[in-house]
PDB file of N, CA and C in Angstrom:
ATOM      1  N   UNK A   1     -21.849  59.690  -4.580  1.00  0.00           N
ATOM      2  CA  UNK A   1     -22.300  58.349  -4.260  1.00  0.00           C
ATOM      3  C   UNK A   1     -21.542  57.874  -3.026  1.00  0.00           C
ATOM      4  N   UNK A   2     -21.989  57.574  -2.097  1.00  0.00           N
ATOM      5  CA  UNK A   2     -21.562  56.621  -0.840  1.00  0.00           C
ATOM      6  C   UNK A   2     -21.146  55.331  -0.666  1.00  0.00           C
ATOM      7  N   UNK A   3     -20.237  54.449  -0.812  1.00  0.00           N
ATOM      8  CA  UNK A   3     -20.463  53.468  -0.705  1.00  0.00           C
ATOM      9  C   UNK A   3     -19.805  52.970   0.618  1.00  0.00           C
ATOM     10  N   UNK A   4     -20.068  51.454   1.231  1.00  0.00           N
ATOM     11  CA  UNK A   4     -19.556  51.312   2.472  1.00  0.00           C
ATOM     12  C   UNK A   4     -19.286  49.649   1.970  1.00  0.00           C
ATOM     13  N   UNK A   5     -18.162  49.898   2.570  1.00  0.00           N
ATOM     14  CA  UNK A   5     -17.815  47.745   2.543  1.00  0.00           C
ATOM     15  C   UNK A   5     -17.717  47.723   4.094  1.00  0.00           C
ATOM     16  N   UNK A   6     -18.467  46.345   4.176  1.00  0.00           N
ATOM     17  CA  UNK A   6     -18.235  45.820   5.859  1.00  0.00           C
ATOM     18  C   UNK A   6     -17.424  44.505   5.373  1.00  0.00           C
ATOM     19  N   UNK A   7     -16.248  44.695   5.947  1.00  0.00           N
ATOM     20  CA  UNK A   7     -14.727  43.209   5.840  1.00  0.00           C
ATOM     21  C   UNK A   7     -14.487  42.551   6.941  1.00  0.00           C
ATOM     22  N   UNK A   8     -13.627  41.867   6.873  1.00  0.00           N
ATOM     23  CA  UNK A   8     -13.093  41.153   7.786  1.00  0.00           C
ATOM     24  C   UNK A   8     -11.709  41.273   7.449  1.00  0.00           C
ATOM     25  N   UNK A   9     -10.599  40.975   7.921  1.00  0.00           N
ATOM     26  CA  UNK A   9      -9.291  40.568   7.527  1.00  0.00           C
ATOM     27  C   UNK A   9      -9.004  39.060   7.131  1.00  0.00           C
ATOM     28  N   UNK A  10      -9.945  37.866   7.242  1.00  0.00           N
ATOM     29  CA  UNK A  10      -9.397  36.849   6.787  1.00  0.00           C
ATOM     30  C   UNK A  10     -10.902  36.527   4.877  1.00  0.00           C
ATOM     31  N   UNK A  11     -10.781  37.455   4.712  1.00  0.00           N
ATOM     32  CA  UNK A  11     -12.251  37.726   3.338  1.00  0.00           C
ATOM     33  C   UNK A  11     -11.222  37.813   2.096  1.00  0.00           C
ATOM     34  N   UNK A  12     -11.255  36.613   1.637  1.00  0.00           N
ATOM     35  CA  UNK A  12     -10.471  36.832  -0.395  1.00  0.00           C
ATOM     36  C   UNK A  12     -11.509  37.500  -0.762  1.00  0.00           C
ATOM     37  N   UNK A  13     -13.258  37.235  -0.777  1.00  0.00           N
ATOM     38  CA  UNK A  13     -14.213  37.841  -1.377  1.00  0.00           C
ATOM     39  C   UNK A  13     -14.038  39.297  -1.093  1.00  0.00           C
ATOM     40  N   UNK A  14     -14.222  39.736   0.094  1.00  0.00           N
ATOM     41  CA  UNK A  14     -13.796  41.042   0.463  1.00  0.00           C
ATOM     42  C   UNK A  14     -12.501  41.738  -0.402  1.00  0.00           C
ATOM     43  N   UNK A  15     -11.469  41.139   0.165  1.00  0.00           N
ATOM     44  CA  UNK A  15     -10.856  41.390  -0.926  1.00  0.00           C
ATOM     45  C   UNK A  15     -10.806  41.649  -2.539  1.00  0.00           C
ATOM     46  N   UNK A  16     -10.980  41.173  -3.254  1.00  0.00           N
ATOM     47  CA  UNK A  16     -12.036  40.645  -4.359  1.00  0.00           C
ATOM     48  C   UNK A  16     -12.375  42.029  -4.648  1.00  0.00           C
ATOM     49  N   UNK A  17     -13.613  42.445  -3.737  1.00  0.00           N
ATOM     50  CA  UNK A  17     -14.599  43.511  -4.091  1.00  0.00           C
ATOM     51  C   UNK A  17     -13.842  44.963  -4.209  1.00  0.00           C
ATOM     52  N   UNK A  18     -12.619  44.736  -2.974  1.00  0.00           N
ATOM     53  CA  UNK A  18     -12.168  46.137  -2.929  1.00  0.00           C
ATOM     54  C   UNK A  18     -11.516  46.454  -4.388  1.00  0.00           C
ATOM     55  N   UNK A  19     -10.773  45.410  -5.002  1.00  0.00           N
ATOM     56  CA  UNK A  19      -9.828  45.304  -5.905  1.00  0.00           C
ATOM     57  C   UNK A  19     -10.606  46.002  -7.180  1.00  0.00           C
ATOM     58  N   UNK A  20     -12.153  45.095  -7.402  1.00  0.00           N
ATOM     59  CA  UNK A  20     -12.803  45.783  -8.892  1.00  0.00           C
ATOM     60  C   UNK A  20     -13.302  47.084  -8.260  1.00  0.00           C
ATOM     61  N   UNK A  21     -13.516  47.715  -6.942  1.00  0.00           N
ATOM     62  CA  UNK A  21     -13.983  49.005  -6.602  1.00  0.00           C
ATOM     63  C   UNK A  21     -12.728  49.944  -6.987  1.00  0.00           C
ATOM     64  N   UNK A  22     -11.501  49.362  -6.242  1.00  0.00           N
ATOM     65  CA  UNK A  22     -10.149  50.743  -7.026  1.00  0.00           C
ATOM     66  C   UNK A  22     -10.008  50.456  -8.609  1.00  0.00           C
ATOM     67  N   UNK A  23     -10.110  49.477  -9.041  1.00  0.00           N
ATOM     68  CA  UNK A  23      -9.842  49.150 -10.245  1.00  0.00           C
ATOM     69  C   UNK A  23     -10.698  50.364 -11.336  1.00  0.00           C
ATOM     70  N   UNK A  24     -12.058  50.590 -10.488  1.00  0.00           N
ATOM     71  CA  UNK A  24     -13.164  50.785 -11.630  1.00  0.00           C
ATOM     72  C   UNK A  24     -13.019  52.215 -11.256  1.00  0.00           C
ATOM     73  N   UNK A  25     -12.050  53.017 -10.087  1.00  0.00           N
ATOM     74  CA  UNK A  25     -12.023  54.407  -9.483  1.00  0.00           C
ATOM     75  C   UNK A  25     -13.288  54.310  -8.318  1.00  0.00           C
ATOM     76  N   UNK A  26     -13.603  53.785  -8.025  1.00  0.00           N
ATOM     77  CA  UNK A  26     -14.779  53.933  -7.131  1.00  0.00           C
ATOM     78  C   UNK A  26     -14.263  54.143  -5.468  1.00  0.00           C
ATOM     79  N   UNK A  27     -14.133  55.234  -4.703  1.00  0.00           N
ATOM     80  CA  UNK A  27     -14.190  55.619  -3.455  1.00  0.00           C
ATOM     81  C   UNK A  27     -14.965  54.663  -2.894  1.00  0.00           C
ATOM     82  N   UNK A  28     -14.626  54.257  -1.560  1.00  0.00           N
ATOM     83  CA  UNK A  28     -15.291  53.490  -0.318  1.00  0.00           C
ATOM     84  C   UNK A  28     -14.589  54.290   0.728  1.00  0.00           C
ATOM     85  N   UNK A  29     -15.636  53.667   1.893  1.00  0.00           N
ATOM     86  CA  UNK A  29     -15.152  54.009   3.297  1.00  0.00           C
ATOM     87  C   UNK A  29     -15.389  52.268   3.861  1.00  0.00           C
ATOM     88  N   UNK A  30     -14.249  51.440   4.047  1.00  0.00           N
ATOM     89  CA  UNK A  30     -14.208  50.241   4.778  1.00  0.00           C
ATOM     90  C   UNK A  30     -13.984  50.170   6.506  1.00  0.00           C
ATOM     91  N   UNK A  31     -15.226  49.250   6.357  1.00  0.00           N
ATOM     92  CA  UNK A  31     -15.541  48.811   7.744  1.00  0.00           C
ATOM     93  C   UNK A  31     -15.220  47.460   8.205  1.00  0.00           C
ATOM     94  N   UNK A  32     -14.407  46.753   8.846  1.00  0.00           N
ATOM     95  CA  UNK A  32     -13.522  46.006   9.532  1.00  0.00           C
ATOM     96  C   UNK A  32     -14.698  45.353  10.643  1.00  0.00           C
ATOM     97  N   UNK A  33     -15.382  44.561  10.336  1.00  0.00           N
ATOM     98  CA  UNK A  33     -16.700  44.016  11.525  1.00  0.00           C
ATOM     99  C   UNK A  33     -15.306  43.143  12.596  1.00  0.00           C
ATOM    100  N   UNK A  34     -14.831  42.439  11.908  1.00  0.00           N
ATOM    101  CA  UNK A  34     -14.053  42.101  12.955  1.00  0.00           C
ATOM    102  C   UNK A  34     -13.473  42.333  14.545  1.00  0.00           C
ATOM    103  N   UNK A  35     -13.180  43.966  13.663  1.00  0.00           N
ATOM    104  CA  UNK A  35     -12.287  44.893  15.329  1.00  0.00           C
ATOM    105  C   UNK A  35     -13.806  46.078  15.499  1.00  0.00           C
ATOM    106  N   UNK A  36     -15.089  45.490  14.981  1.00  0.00           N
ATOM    107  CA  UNK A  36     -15.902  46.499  15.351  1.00  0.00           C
ATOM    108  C   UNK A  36     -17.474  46.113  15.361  1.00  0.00           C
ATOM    109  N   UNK A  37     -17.423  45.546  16.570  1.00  0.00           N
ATOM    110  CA  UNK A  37     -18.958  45.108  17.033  1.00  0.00           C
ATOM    111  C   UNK A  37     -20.170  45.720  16.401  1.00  0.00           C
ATOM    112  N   UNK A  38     -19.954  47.179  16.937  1.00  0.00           N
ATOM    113  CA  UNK A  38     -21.261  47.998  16.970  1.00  0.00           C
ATOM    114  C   UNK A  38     -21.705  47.710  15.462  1.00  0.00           C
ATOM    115  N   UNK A  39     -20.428  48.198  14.729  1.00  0.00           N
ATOM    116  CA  UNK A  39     -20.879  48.177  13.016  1.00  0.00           C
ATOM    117  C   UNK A  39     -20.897  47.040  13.119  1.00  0.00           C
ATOM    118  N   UNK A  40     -20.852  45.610  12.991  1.00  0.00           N
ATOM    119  CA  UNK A  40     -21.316  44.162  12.883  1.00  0.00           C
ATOM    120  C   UNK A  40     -22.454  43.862  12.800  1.00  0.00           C
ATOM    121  N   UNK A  41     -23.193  44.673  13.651  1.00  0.00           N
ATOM    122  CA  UNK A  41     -24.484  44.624  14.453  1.00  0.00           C
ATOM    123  C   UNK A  41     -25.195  45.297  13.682  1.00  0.00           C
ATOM    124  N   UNK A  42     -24.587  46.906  13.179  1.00  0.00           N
ATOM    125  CA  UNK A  42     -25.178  47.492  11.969  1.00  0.00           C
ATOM    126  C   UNK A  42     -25.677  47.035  10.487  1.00  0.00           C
ATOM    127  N   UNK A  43     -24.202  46.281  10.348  1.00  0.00           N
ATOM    128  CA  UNK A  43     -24.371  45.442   9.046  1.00  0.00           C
ATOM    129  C   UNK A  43     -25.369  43.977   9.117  1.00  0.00           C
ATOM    130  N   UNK A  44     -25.631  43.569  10.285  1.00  0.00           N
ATOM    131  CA  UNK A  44     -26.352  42.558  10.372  1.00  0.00           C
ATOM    132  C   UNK A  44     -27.986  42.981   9.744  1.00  0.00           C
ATOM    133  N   UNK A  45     -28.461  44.136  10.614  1.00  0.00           N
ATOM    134  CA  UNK A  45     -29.455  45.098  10.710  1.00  0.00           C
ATOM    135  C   UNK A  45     -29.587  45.668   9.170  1.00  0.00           C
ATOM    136  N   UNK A  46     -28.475  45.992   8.751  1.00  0.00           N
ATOM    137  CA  UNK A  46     -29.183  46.091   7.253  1.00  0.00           C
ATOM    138  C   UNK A  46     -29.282  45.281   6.518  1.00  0.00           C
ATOM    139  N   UNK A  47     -28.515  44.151   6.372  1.00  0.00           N
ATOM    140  CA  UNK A  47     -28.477  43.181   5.035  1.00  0.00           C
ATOM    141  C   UNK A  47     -29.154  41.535   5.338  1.00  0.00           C
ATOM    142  N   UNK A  48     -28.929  41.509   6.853  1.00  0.00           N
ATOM    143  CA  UNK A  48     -29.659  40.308   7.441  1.00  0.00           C
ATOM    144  C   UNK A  48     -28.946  39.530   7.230  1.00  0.00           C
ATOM    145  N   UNK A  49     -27.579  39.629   6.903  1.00  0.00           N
ATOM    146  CA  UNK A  49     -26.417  38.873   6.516  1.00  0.00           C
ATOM    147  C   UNK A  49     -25.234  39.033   7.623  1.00  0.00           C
ATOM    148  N   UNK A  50     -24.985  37.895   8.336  1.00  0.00           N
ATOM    149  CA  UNK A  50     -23.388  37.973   9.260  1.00  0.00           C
ATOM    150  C   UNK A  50     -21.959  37.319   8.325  1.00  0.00           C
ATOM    151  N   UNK A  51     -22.251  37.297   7.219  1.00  0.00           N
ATOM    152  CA  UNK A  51     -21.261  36.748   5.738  1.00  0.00           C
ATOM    153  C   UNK A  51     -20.713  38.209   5.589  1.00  0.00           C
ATOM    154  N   UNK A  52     -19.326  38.308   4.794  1.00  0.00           N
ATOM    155  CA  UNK A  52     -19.522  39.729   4.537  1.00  0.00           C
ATOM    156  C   UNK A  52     -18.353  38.939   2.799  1.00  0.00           C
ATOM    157  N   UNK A  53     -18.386  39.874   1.890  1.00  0.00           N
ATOM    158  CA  UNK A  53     -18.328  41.583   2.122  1.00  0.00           C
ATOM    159  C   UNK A  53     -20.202  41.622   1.873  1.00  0.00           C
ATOM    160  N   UNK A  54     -20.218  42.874   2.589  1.00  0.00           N
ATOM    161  CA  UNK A  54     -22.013  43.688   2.316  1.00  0.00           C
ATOM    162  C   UNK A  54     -21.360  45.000   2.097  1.00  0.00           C
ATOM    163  N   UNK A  55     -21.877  45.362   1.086  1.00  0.00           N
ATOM    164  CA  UNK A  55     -21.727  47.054   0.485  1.00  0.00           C
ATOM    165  C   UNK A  55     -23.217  47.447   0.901  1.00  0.00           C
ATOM    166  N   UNK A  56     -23.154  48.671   1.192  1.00  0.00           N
ATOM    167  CA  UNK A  56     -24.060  49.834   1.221  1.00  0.00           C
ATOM    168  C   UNK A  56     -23.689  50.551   0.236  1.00  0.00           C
ATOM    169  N   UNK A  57     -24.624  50.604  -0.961  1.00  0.00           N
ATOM    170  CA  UNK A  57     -24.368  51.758  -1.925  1.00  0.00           C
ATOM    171  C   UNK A  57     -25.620  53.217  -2.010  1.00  0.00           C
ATOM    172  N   UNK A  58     -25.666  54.101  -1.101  1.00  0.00           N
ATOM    173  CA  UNK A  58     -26.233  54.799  -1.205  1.00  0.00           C
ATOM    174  C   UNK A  58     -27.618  54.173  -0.838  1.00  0.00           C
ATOM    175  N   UNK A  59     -27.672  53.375   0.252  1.00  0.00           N
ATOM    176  CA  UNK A  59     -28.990  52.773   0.790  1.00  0.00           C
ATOM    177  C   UNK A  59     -29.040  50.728  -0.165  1.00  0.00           C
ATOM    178  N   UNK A  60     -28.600  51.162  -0.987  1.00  0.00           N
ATOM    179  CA  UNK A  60     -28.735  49.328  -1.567  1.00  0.00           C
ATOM    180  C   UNK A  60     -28.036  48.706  -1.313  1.00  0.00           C
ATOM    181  N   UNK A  61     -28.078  47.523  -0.785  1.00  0.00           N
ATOM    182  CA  UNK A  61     -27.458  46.158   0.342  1.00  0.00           C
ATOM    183  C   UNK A  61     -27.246  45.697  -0.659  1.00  0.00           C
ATOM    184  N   UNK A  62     -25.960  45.293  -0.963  1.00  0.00           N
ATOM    185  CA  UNK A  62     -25.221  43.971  -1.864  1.00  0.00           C
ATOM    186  C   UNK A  62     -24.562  43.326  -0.985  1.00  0.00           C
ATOM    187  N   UNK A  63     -24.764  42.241  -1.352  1.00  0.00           N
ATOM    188  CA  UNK A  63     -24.391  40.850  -0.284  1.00  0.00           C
ATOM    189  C   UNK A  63     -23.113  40.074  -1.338  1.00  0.00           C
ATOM    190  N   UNK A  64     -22.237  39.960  -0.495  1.00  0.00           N
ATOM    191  CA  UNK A  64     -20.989  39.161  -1.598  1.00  0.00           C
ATOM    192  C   UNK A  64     -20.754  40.002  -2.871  1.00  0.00           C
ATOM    193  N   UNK A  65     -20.002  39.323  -3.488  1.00  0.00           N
ATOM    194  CA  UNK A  65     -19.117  40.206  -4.486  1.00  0.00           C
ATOM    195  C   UNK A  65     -20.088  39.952  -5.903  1.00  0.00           C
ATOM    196  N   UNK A  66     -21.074  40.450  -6.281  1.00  0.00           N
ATOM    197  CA  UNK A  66     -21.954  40.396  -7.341  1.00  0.00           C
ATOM    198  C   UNK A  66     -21.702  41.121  -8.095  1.00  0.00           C
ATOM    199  N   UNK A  67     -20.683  40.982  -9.267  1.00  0.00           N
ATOM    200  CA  UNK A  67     -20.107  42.167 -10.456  1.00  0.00           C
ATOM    201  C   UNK A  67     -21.015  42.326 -10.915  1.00  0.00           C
ATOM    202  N   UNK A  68     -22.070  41.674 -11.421  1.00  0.00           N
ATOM    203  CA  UNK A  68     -23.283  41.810 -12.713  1.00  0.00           C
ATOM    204  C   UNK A  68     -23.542  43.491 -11.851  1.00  0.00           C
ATOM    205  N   UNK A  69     -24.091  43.208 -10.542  1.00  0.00           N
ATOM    206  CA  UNK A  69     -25.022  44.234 -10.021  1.00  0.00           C
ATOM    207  C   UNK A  69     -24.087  45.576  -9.429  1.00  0.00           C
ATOM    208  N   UNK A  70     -22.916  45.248  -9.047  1.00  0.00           N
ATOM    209  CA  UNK A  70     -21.806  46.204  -9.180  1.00  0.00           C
ATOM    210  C   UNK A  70     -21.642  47.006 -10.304  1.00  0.00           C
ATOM    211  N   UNK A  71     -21.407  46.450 -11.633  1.00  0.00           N
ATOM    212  CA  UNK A  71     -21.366  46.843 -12.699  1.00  0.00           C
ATOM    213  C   UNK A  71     -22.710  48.232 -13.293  1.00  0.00           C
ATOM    214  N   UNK A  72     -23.757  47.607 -12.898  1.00  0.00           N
ATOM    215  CA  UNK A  72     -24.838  48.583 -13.498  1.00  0.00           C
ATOM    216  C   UNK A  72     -24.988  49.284 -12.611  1.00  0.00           C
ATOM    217  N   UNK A  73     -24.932  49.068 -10.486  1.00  0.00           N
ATOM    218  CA  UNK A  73     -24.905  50.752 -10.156  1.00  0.00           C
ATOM    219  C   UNK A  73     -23.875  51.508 -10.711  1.00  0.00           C
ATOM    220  N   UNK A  74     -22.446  51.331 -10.743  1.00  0.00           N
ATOM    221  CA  UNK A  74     -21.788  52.009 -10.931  1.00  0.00           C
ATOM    222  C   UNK A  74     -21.561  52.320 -12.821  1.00  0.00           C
ATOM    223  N   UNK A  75     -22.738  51.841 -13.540  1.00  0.00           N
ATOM    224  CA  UNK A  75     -22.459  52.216 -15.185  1.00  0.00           C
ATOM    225  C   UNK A  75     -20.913  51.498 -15.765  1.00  0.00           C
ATOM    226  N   UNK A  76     -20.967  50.529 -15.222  1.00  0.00           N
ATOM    227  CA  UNK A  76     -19.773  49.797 -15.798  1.00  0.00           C
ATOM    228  C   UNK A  76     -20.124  48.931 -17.039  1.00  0.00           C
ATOM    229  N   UNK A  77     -18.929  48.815 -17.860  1.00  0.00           N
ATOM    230  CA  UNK A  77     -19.484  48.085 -18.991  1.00  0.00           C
ATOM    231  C   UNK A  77     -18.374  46.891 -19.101  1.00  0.00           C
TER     232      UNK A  77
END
C-alpha cells in the first residue's frame, strides 16, 4: 500500500495524522508543500484542496485528518 501525506511545518492536523499513521504501523512517504512548489501544485491537482494534510492512499484523496475513513482503508478497529 502507498500512502503519501502532503504537510506543512506549521499543521497540528498534519501532525495529528502522522501520529495515528506510526501509531497504527502504517509507512508514509511525507511531502513538505511548503519547501516544495511543484508537489503543492500536485497536491492541489489531485484533491482540489490548498488545506493540507491530503493523503494519497493508493490513488484515494483524503482531505484532513478523517479517522472514521483512515480507519477502514487501513482495517482498523
Amino acid at each position: 500500500m502507498s500512502v503519501t501525506i502532503y504537510t506543512t511545518n506549521t499543521c497540528p492536523w498534519c501532525d495529528k495524522t502522522k501520529e495515528y499513521l506510526r501509531a497504527n504501523g502504517v509507512s508514509y512517504n511525507e511531502i513538505n508543500v511548503a519547501k516544495n512548489k511543484e508537489a503543492a501544485m500536485a497536491m492541489i491537482q489531485k484533491s482540489g484542496q490548498r488545506a493540507v494534510p491530503v493523503l494519497d492512499v493508493d490513488g484515494s484523496i483524503i482531505i484532513g485528518f478523517d479517522k472514521s475513513r483512515l480507519d477502514k482503508l487501513f482495517n482498523i478497529r
